[in-house]
C-alpha atoms as a PDB file:
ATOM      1  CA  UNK A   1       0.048  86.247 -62.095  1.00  0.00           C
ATOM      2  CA  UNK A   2       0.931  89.362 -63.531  1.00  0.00           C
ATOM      3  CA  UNK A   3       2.226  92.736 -61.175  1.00  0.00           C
ATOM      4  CA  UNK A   4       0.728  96.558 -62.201  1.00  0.00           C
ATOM      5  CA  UNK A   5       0.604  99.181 -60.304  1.00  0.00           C
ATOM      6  CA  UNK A   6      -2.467 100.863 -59.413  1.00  0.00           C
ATOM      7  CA  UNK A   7      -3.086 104.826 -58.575  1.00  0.00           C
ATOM      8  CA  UNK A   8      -5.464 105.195 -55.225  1.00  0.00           C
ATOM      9  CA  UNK A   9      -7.043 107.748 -53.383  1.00  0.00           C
ATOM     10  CA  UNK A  10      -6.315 108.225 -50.423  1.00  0.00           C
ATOM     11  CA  UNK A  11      -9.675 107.465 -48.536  1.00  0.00           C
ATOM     12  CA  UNK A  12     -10.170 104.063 -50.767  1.00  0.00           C
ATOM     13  CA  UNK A  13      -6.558 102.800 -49.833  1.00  0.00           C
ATOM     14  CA  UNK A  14      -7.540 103.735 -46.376  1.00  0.00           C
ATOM     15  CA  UNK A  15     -10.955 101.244 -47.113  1.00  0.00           C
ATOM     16  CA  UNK A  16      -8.370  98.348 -48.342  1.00  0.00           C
ATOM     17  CA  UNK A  17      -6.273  98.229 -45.684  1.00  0.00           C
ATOM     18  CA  UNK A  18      -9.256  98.514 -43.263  1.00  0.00           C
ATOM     19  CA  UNK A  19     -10.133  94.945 -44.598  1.00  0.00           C
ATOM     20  CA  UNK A  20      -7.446  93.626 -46.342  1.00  0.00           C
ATOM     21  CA  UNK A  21      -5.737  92.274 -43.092  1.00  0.00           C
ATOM     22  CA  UNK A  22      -2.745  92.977 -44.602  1.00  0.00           C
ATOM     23  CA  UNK A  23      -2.865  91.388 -48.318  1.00  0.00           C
ATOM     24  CA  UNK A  24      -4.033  94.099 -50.338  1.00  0.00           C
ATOM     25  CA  UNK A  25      -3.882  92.178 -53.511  1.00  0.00           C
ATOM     26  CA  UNK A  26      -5.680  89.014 -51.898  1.00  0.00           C
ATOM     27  CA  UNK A  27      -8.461  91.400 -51.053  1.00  0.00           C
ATOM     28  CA  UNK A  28      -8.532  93.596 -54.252  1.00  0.00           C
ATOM     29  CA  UNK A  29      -8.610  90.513 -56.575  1.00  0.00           C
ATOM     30  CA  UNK A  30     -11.519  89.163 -54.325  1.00  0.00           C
ATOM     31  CA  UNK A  31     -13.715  92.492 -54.579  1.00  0.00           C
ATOM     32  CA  UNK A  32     -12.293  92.419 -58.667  1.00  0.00           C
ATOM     33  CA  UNK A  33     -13.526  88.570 -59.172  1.00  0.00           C
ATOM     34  CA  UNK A  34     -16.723  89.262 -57.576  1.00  0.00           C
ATOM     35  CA  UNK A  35     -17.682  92.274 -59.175  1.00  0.00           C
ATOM     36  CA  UNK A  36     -16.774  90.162 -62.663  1.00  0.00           C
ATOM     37  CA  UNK A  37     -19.236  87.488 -61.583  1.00  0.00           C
ATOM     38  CA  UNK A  38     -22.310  90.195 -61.143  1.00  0.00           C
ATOM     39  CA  UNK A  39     -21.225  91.620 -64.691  1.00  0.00           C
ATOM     40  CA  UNK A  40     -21.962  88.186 -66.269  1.00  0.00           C
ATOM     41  CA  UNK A  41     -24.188  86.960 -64.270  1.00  0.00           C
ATOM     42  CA  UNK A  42     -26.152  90.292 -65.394  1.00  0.00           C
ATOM     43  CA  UNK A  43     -25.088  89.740 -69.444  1.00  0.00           C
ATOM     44  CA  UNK A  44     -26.354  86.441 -68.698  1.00  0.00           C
ATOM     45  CA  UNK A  45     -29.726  87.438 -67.537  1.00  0.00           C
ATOM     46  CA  UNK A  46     -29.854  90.035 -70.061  1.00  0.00           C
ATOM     47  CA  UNK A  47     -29.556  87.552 -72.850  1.00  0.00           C
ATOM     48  CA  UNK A  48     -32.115  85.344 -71.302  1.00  0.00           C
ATOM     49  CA  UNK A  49     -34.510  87.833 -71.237  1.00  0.00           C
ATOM     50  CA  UNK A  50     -34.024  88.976 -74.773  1.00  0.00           C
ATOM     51  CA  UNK A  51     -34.659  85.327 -76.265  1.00  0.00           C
ATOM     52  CA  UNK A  52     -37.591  85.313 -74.247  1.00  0.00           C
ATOM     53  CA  UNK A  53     -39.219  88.130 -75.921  1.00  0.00           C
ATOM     54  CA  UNK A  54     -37.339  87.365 -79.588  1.00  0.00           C
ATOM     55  CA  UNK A  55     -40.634  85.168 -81.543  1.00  0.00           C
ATOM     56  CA  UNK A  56     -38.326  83.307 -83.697  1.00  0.00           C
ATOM     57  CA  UNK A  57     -35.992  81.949 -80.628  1.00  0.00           C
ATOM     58  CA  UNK A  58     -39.157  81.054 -79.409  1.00  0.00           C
ATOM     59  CA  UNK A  59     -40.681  79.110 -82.316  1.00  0.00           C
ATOM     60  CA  UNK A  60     -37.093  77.717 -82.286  1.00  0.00           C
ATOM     61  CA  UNK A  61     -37.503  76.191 -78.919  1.00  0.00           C
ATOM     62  CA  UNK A  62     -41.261  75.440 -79.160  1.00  0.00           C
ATOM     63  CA  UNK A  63     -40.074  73.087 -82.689  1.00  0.00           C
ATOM     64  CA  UNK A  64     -37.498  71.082 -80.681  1.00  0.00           C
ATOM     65  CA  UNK A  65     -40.185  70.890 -77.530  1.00  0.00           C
ATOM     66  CA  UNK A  66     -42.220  69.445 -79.681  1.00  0.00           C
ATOM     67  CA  UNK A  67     -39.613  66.844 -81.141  1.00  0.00           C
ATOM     68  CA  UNK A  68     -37.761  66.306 -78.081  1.00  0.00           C
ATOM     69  CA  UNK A  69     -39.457  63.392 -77.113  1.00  0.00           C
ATOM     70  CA  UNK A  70     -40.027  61.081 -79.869  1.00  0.00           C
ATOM     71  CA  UNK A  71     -39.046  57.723 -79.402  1.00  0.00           C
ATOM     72  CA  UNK A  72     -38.977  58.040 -75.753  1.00  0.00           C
ATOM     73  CA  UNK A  73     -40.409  55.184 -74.355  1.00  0.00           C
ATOM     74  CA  UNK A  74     -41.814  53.964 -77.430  1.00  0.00           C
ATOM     75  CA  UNK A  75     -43.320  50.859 -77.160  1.00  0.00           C
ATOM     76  CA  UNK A  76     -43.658  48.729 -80.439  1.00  0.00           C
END
């Protein structure tokens, strides 16, 4: 774990300590991590949606849809 310090106004360190119950840097790291987990789960999404409208990702996937199977089951 690595130690910075941090400039804060005055009405936001008033917020922390509001809800921090007395570890600021428990409670800042928590609010940090989860705000990093809505970033990439929104990259995420982002990139989803873009291979869903890009034709040849989707000619990609629709080739190995169509090969996925084979030999499943096969019976001779």
């Amino acid at each position: 774990m690595l130690k910075v310090t941090i400039t804060l106004e005055e009405d936001i360190l008033q917020f922390v300590d509001q809800y921090a119950h007395g570890n600021r840097s428990a409670y800042i790291n928590t609010l940090l991590a989860e705000h990093r987990r809505q970033i990439l789960a929104a990259e995420m999404i982002a990139a989803l949606k873009q291979d869903a409208e890009d034709p040849e990702y989707q000619a990609e996937i629709a080739a190995w849809d169509s090969v996925v199977g084979d030999g499943i089951n096969a019976r001779e």
